[in-house]
N, C-alpha and C. Protein backbone atom coordinates (compact mmCIF):
# COMPACT_ATOMS: atom_id res chain seq x y z
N UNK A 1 0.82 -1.18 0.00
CA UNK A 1 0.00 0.00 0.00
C UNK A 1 0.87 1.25 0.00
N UNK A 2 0.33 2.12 -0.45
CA UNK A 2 1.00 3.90 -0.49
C UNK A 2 1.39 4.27 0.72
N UNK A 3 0.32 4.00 1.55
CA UNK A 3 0.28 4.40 2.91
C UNK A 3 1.14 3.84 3.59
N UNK A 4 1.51 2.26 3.62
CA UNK A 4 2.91 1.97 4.01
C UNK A 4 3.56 2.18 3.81
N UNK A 5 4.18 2.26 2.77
CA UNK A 5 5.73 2.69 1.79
C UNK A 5 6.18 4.04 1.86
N UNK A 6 4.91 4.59 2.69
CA UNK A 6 5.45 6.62 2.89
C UNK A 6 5.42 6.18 4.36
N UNK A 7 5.02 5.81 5.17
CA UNK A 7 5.35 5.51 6.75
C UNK A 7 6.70 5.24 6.97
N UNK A 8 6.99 3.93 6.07
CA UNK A 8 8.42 3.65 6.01
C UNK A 8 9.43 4.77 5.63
N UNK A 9 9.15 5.56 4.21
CA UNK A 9 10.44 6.29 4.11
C UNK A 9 10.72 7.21 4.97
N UNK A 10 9.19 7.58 6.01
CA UNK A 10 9.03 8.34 6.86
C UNK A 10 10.15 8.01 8.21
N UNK A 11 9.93 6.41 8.19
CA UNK A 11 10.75 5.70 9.23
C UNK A 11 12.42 5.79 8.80
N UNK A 12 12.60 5.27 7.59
CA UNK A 12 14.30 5.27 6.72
C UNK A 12 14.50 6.82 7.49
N UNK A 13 14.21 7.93 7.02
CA UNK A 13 14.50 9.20 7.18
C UNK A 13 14.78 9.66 8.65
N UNK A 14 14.12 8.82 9.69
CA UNK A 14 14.28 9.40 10.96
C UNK A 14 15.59 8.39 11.63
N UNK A 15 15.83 7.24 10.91
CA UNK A 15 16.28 6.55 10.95
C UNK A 15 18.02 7.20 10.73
N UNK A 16 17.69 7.55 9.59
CA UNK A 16 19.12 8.47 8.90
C UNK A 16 19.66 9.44 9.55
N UNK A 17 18.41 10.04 10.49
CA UNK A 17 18.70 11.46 11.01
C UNK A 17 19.11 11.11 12.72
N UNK A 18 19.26 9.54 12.71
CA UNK A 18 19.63 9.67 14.31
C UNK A 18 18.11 9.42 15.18
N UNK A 19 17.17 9.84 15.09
CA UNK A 19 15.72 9.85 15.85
C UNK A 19 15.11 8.21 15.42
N UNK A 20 16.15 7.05 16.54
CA UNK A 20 15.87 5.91 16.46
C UNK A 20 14.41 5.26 16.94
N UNK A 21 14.05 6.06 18.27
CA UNK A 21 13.03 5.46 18.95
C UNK A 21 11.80 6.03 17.71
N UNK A 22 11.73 6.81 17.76
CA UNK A 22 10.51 6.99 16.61
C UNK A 22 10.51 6.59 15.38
N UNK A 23 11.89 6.34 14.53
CA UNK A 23 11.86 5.40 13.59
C UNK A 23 11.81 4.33 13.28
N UNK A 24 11.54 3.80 15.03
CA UNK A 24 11.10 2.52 15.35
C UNK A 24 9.75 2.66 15.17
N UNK A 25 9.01 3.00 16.04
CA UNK A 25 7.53 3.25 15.81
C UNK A 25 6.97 3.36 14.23
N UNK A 26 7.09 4.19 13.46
CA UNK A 26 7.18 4.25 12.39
C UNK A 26 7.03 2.99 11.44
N UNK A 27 8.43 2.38 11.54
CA UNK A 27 8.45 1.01 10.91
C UNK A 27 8.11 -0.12 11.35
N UNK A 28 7.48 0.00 12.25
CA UNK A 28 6.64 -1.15 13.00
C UNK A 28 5.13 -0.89 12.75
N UNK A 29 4.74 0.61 12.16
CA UNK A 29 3.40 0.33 12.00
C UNK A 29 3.30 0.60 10.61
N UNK A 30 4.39 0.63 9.92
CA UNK A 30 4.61 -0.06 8.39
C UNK A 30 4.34 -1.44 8.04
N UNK A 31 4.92 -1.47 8.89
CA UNK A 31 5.33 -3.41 8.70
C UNK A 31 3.93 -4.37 8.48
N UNK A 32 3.21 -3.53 9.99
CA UNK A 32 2.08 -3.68 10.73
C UNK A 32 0.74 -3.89 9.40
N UNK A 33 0.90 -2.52 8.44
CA UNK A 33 0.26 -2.40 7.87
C UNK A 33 0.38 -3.23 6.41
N UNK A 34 1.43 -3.46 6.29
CA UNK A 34 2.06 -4.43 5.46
C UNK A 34 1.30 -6.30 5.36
N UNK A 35 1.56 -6.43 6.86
CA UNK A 35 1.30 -7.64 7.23
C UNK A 35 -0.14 -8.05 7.11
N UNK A 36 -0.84 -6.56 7.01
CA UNK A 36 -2.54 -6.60 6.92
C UNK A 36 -2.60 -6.90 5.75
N UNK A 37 -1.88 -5.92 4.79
CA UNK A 37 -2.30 -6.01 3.45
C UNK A 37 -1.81 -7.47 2.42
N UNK A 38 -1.13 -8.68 3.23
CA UNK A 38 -0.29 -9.23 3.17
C UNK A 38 0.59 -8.94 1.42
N UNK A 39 1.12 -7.78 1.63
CA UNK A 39 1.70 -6.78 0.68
C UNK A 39 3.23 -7.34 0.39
N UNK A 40 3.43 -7.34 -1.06
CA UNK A 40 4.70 -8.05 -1.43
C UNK A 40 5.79 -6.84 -0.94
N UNK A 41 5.57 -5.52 -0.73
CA UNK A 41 6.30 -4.48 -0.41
C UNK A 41 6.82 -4.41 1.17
N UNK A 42 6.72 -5.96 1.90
CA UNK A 42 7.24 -6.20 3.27
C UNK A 42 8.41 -6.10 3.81
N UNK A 43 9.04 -6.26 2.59
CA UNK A 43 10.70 -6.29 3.06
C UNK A 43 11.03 -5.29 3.43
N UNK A 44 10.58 -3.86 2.64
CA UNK A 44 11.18 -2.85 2.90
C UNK A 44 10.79 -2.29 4.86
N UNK A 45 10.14 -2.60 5.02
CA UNK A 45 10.25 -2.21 6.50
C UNK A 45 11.06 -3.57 7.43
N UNK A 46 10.48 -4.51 7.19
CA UNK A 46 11.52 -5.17 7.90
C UNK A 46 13.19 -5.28 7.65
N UNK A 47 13.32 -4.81 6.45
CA UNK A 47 15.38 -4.48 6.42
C UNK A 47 15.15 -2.93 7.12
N UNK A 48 14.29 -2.14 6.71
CA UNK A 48 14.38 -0.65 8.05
C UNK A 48 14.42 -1.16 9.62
N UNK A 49 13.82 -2.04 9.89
CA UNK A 49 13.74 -1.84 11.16
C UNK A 49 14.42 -2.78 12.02
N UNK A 50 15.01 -3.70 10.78
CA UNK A 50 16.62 -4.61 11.44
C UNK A 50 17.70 -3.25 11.57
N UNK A 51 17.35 -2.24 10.37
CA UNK A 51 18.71 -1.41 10.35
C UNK A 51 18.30 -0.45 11.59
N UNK A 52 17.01 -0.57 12.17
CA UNK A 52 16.93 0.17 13.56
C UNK A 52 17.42 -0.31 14.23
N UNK A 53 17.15 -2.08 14.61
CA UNK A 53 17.81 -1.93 15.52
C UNK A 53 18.93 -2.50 16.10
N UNK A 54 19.48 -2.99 14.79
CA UNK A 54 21.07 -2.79 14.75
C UNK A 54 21.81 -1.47 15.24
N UNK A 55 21.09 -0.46 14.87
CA UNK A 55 21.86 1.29 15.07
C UNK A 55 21.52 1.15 16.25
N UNK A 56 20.47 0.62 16.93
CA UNK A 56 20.14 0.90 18.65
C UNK A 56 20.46 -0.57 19.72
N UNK A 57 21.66 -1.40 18.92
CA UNK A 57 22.57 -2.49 19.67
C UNK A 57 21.59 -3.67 19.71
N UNK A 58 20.47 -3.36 19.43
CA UNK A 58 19.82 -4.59 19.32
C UNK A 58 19.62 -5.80 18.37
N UNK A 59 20.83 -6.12 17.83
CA UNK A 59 21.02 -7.14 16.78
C UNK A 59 20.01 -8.40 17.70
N UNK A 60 20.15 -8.78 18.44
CA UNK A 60 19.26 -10.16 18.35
C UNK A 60 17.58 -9.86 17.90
N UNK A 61 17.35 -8.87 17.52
CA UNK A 61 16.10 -8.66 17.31
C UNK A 61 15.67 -8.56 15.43
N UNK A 62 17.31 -7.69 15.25
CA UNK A 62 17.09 -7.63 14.01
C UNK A 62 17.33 -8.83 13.13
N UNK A 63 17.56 -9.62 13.34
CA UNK A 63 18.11 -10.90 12.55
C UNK A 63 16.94 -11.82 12.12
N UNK A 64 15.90 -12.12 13.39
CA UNK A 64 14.82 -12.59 12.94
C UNK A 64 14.11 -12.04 11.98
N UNK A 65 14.18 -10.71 11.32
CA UNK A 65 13.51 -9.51 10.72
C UNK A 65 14.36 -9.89 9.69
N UNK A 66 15.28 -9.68 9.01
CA UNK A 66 16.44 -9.98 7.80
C UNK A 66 15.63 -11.44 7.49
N UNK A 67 15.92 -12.08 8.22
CA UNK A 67 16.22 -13.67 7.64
C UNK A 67 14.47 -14.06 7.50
N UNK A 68 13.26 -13.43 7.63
CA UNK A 68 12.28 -13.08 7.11
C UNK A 68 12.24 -12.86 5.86
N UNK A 69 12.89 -11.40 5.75
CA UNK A 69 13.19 -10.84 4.27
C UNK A 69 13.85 -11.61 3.51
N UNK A 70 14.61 -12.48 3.69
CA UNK A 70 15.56 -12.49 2.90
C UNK A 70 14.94 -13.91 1.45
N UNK A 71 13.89 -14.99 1.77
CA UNK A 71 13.31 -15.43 0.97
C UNK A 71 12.73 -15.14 0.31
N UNK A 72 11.90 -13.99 0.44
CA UNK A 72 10.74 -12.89 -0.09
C UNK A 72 12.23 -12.42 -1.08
N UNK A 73 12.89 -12.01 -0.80
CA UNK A 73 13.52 -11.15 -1.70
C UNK A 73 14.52 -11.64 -2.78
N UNK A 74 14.68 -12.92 -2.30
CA UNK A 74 15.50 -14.03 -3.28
C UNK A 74 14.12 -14.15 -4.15
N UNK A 75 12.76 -14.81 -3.95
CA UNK A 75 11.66 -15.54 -4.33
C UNK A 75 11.01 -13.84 -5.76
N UNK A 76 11.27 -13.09 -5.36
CA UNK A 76 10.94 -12.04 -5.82
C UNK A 76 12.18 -11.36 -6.53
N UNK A 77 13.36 -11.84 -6.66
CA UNK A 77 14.57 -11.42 -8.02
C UNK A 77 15.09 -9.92 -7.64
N UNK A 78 14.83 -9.57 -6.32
CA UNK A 78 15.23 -8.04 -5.78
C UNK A 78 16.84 -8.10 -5.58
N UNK A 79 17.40 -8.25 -6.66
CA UNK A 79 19.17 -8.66 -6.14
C UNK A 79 19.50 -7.56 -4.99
N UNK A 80 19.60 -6.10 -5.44
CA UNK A 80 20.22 -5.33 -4.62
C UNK A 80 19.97 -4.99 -3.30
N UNK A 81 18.08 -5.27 -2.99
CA UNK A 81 18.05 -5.11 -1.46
C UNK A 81 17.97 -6.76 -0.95
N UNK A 82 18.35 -7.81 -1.71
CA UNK A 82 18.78 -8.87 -1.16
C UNK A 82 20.27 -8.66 -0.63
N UNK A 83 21.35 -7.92 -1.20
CA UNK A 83 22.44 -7.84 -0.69
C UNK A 83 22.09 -6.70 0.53
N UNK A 84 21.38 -6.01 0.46
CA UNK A 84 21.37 -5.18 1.67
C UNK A 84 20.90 -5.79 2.56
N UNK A 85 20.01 -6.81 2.57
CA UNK A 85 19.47 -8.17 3.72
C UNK A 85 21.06 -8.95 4.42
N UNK A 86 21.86 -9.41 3.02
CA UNK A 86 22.78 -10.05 3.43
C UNK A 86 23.87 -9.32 4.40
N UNK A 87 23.74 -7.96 3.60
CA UNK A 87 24.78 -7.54 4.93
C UNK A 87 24.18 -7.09 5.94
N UNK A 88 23.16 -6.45 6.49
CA UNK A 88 22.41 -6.47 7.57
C UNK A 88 22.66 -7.32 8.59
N UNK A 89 22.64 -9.04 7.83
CA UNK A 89 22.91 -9.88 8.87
C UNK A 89 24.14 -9.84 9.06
N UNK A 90 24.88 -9.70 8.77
CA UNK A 90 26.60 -10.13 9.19
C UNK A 90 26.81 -9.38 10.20
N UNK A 91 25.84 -8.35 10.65
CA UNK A 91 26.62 -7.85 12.38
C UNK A 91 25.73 -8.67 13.19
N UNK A 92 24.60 -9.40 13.05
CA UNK A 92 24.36 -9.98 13.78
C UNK A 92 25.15 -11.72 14.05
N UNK A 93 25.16 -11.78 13.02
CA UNK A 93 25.82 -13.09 13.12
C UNK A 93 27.40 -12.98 13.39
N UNK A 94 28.00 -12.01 13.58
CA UNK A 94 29.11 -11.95 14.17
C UNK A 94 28.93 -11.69 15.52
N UNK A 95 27.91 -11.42 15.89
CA UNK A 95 27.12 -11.32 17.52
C UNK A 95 27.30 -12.74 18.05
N UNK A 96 26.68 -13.12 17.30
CA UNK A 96 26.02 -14.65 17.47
C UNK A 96 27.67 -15.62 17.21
N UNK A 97 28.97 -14.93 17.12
CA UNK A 97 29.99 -15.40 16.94
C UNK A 97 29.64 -17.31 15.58
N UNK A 98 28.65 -16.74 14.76
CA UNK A 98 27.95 -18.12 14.01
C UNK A 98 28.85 -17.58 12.60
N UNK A 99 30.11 -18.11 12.58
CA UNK A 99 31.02 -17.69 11.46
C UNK A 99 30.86 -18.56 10.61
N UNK A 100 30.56 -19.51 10.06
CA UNK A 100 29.98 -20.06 9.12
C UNK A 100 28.87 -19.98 8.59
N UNK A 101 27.84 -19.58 8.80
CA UNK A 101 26.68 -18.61 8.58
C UNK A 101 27.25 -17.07 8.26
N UNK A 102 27.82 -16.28 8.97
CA UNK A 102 28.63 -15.32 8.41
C UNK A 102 29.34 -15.52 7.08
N UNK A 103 30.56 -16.24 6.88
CA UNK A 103 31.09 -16.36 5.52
C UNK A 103 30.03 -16.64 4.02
N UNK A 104 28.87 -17.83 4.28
CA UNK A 104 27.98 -17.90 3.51
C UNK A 104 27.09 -16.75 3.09
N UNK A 105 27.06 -15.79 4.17
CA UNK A 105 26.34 -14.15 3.48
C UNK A 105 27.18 -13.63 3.32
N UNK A 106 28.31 -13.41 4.13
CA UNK A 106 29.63 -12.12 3.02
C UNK A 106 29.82 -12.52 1.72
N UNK A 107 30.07 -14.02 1.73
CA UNK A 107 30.01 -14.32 -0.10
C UNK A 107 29.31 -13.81 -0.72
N UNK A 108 27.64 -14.41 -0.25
CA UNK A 108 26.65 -13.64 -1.36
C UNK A 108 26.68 -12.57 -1.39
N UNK A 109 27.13 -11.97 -0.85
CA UNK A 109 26.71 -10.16 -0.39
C UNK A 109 27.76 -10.04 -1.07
N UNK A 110 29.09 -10.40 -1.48
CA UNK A 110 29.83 -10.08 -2.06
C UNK A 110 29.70 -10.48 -3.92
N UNK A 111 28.95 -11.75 -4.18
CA UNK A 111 28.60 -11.76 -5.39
C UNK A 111 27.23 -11.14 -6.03
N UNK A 112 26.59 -10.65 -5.39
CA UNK A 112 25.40 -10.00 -5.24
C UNK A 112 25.95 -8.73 -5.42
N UNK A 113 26.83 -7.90 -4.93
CA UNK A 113 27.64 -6.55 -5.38
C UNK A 113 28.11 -6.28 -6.65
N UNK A 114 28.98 -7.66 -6.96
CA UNK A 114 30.14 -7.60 -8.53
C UNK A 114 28.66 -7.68 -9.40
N UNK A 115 27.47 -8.74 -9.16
CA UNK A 115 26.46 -8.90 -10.33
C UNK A 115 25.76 -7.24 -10.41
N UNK A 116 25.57 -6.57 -9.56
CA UNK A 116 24.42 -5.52 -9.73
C UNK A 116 25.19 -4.39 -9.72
N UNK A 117 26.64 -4.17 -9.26
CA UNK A 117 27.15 -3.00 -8.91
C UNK A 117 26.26 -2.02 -8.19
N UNK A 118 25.86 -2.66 -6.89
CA UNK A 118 25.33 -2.25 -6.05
C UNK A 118 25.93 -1.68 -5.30
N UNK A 119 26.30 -0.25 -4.81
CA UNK A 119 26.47 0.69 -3.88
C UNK A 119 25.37 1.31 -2.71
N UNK A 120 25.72 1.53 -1.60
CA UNK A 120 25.05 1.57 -1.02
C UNK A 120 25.03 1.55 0.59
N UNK A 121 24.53 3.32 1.41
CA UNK A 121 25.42 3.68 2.63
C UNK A 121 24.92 3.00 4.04
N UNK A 122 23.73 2.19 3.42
CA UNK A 122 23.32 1.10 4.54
C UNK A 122 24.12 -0.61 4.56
N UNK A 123 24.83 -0.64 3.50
CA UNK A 123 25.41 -1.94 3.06
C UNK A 123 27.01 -1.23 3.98
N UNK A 124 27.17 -0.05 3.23
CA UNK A 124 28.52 0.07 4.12
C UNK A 124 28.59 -0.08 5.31
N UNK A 125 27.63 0.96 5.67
CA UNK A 125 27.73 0.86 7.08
C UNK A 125 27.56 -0.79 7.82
N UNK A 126 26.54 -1.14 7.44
CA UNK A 126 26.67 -3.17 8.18
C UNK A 126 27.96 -3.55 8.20
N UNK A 127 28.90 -3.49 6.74
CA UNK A 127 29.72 -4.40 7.04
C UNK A 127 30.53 -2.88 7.71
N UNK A 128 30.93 -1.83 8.09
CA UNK A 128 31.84 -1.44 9.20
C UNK A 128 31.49 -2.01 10.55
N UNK A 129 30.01 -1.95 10.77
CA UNK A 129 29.63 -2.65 11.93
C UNK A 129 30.25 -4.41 12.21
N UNK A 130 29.96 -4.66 11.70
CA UNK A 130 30.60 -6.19 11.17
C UNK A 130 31.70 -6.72 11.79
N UNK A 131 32.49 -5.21 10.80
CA UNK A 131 33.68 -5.52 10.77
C UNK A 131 34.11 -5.11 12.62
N UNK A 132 33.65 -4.26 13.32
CA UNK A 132 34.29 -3.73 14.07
C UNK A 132 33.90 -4.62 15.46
N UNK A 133 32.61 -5.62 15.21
CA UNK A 133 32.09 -6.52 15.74
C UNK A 133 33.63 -7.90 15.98
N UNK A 134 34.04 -7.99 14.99
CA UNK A 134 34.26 -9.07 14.69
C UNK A 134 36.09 -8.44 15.22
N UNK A 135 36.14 -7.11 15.33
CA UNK A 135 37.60 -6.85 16.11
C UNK A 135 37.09 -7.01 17.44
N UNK A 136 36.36 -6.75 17.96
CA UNK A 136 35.79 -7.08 19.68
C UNK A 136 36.23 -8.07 20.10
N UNK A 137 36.85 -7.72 21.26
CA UNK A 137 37.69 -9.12 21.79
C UNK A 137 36.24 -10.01 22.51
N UNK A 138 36.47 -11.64 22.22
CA UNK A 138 35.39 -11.99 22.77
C UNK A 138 35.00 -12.49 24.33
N UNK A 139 34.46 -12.50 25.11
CA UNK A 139 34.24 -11.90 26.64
C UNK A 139 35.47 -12.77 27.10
N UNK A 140 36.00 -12.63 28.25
CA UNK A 140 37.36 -13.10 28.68
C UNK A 140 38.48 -12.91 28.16
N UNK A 141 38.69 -12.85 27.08
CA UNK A 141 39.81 -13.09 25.86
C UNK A 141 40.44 -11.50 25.65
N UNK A 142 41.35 -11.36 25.22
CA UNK A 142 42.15 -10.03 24.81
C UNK A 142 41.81 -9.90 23.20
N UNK A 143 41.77 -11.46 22.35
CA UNK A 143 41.29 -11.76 21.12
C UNK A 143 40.51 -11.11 20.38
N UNK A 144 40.68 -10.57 19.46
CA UNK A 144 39.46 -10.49 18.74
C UNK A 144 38.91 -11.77 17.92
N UNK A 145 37.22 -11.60 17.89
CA UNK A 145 36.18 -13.03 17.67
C UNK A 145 37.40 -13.57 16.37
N UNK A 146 37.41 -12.65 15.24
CA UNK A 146 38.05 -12.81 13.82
C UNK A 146 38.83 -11.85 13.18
N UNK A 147 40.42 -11.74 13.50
CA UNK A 147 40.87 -10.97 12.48
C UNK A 147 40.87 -10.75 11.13
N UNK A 148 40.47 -12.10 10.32
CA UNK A 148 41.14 -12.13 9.20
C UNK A 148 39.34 -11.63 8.59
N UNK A 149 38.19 -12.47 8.80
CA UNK A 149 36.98 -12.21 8.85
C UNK A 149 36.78 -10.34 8.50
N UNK A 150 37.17 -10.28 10.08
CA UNK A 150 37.13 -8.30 10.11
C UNK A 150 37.76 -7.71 8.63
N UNK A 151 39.16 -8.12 8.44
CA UNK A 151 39.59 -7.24 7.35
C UNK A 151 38.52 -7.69 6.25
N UNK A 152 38.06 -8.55 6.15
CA UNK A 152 37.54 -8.85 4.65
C UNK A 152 36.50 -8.17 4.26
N UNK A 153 35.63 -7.70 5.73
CA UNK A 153 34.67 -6.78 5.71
C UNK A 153 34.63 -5.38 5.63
N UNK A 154 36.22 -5.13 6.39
CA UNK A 154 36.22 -3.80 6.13
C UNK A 154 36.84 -3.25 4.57
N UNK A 155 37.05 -3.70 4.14
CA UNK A 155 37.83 -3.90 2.61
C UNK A 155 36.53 -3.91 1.86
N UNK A 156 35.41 -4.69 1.63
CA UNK A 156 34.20 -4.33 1.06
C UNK A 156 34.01 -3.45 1.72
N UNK A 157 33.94 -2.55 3.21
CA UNK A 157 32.64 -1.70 3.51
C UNK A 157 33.65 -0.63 2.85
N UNK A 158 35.17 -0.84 2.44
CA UNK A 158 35.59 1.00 1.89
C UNK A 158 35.45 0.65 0.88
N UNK A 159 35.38 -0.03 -0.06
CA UNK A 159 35.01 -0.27 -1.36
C UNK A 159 33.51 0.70 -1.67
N UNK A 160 32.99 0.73 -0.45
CA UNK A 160 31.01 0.80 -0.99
C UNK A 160 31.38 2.64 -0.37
N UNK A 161 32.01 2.60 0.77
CA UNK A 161 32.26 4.31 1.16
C UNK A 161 32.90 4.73 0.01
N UNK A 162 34.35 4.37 -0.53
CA UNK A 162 34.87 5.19 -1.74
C UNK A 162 33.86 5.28 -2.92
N UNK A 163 32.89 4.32 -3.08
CA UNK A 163 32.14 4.48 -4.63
C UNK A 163 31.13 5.71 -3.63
N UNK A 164 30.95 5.95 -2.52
CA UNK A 164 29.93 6.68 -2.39
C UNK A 164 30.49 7.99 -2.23
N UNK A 165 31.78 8.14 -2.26
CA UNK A 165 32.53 9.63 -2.19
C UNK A 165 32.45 10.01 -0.65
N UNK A 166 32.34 9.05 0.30
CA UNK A 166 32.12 9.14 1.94
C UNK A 166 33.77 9.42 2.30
N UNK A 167 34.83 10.37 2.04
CA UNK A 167 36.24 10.01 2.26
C UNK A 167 36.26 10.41 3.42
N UNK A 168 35.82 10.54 4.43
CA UNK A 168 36.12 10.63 6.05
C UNK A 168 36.06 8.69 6.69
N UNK A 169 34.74 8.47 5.97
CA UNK A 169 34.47 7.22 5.95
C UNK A 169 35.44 6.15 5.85
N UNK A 170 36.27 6.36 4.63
CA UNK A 170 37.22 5.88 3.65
C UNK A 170 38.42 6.10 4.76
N UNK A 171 38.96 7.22 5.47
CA UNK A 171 39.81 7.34 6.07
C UNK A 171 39.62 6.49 7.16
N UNK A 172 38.62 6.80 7.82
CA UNK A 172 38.20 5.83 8.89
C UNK A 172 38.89 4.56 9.08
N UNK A 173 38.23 3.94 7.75
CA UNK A 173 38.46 2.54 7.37
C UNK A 173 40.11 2.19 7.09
N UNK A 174 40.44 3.15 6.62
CA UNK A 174 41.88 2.39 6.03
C UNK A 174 42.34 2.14 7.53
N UNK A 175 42.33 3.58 8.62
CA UNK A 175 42.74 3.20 10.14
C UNK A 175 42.61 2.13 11.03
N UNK A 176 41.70 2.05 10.45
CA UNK A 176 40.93 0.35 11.07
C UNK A 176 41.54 -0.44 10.57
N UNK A 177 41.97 -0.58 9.27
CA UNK A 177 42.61 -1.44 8.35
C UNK A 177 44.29 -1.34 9.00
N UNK A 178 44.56 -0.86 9.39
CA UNK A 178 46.15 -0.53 9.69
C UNK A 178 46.27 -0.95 10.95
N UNK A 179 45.05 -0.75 11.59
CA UNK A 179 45.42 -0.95 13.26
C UNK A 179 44.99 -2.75 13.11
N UNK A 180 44.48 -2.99 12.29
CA UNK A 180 44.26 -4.60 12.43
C UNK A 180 45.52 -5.35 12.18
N UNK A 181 45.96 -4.42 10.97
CA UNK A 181 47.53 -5.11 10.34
C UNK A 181 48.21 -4.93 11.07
N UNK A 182 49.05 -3.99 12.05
CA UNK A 182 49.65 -3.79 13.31
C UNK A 182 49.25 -4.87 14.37
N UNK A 183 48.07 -5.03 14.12
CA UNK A 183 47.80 -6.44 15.72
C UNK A 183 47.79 -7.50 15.38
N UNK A 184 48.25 -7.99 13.95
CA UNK A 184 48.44 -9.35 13.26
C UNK A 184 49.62 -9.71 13.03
């Protein structure tokens, strides 16, 4: 419906601007309305409101929400916000320290990119999250979960910042990239 799909960008936008708790609301009574209409246009609030609440630390919430989307959007030929599903999940599943489930979506998410030349500042951002997930030492340990994992992510997420002309972003990343190579 119209009426969902403007709730949502209503939600994306507050989302963008930082104003999480209400861009929660928002995309929950998108979704809501979605689920009434049982509307093929579902995904788009449920990848908004994994990317809520991923931005608000709540990955175990968003994952059930992705991995929803993510048949709908294979079943329906949506390559590019299927890769934005795929990377969505990879900060959760680096939560979930489930690295074999991780590698199986960075792939796709990574052949899903080269097929569509898909760019894109919600894809970057997941895999910096990802990546910076996956430098977190894991509880007890000095370790991080995955060094080699982390770089691979952060190497796609400056790939998707440089095509987006984000060069603070880009700087960011290479630092990250240097301080990993220094601790390896």
């Amino acid at each position: 419906s119209g009426v969902a799909a403007m709730t949502n960008i209503q939600a994306a936008i507050l989302r963008q601007s930082g104003r999480l708790f209400a861009a929660e609301g928002l995309a929950l009574r998108a979704l809501r309305q979605c689920e009434a209409l049982e509307s093929r246009q579902i995904t788009f609030p449920l990848l908004n409101l994994a990317l809520i609440y991923l931005q608000m630390d709540r990955a175990p919430e968003a994952r059930p929400l992705v991995e929803r989307a993510l048949p709908l959007l294979r079943s329906q030929g949506r390559q590019v916000h299927e890769a934005a599903a795929h990377a969505v999940l990879l900060p959760c599943l680096a939560i979930a320290s489930d690295l074999p489930a991780w590698d199986l979506h960075f792939n796709r998410l990574q052949q899903l990119i080269e097929q569509t030349d898909t760019i894109d500042p919600d894809i970057a951002e997941a895999l910096t999250l990802s990546s910076r997930l996956l430098v977190a030492p894991l509880p007890g340990s000095s370790r991080g979960r995955d060094p080699r994992r982390a770089a691979q992510s952060f190497e796609l997420a400056r790939s998707q910042w440089l095509a987006l002309g984000f060069q603070a972003r880009v700087a960011e990343t290479n630092a990250a990239l240097m301080r990993l190579g220094d601790a390896g």
